[in-house]
Protein backbone atom coordinates (compact mmCIF):
# COMPACT_ATOMS: atom_id res chain seq x y z
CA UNK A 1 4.00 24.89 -0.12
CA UNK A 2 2.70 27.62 -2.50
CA UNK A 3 1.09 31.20 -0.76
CA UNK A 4 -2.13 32.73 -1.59
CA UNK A 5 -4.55 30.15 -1.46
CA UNK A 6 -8.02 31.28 0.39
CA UNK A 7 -11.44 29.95 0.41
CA UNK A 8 -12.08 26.60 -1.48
CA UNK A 9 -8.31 26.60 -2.66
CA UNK A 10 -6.84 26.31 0.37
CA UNK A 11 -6.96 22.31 0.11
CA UNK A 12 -5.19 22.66 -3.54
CA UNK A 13 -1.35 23.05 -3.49
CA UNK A 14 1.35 22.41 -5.64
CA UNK A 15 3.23 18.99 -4.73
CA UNK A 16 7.26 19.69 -4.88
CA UNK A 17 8.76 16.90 -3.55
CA UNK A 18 8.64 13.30 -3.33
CA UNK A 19 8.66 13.14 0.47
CA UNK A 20 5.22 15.54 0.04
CA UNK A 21 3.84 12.80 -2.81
CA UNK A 22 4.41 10.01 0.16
CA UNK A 23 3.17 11.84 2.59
CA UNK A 24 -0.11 12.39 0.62
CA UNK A 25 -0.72 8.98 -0.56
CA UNK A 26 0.15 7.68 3.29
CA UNK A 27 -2.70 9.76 4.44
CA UNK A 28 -5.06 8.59 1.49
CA UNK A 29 -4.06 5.21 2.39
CA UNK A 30 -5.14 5.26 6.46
CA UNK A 31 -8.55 7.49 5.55
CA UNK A 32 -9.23 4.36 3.30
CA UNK A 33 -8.20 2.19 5.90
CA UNK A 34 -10.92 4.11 8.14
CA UNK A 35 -13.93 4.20 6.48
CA UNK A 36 -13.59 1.62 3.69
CA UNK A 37 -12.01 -1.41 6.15
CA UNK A 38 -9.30 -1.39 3.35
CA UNK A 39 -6.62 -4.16 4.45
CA UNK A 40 -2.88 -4.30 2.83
CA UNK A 41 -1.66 -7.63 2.42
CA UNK A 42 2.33 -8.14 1.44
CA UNK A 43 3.03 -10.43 -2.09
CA UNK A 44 2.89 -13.48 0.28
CA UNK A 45 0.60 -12.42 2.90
CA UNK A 46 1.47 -11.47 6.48
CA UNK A 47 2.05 -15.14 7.54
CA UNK A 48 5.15 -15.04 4.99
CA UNK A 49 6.70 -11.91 6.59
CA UNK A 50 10.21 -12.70 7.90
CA UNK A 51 10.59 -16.32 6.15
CA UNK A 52 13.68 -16.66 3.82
CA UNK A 53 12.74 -17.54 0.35
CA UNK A 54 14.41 -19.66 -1.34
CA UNK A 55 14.32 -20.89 -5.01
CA UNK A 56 10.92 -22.36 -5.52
CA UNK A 57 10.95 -26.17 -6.73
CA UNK A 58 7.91 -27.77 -8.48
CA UNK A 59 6.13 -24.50 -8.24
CA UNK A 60 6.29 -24.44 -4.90
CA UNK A 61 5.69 -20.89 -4.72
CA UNK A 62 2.65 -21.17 -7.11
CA UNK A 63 1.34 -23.52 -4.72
CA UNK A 64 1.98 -21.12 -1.61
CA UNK A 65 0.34 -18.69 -3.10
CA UNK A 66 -2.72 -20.63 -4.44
CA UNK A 67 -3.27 -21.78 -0.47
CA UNK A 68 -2.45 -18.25 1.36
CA UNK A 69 -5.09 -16.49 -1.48
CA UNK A 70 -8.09 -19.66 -1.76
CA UNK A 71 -7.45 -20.18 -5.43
CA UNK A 72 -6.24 -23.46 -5.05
């Protein structure tokens, strides 16, 4: 974290790491969350999480994902 920051500054600092860049867009991410009602869905939504995936047959997944996302 760089030194000798005051006044309006102080919320400006150099980012020098990856673990900082994460830690920055994690916090974007939840004050989004907060006040927008921002929700995260996974490729296959949250009812997917955990299932094995296996080659898709007939477009299977197409289809799976045309139902979980109302495109259908």
């Amino acid at each position: 974290m760089s030194e000798g920051f005051t006044g309006d500054d102080a919320a400006i600092k150099k980012i020098e790491s990856f673990d900082e860049i994460c830690s920055l867009l994690s916090s974007i991410i939840l004050a989004l969350q907060e006040t927008q009602k921002l929700v995260i869905y996974s490729a296959l939504g949250d009812r997917f999480k955990g299932q094995n995936v296996g080659p898709a047959e007939d477009g299977e997944a197409g289809s799976i994902i045309q139902k979980r996302f109302g495109v259908e």
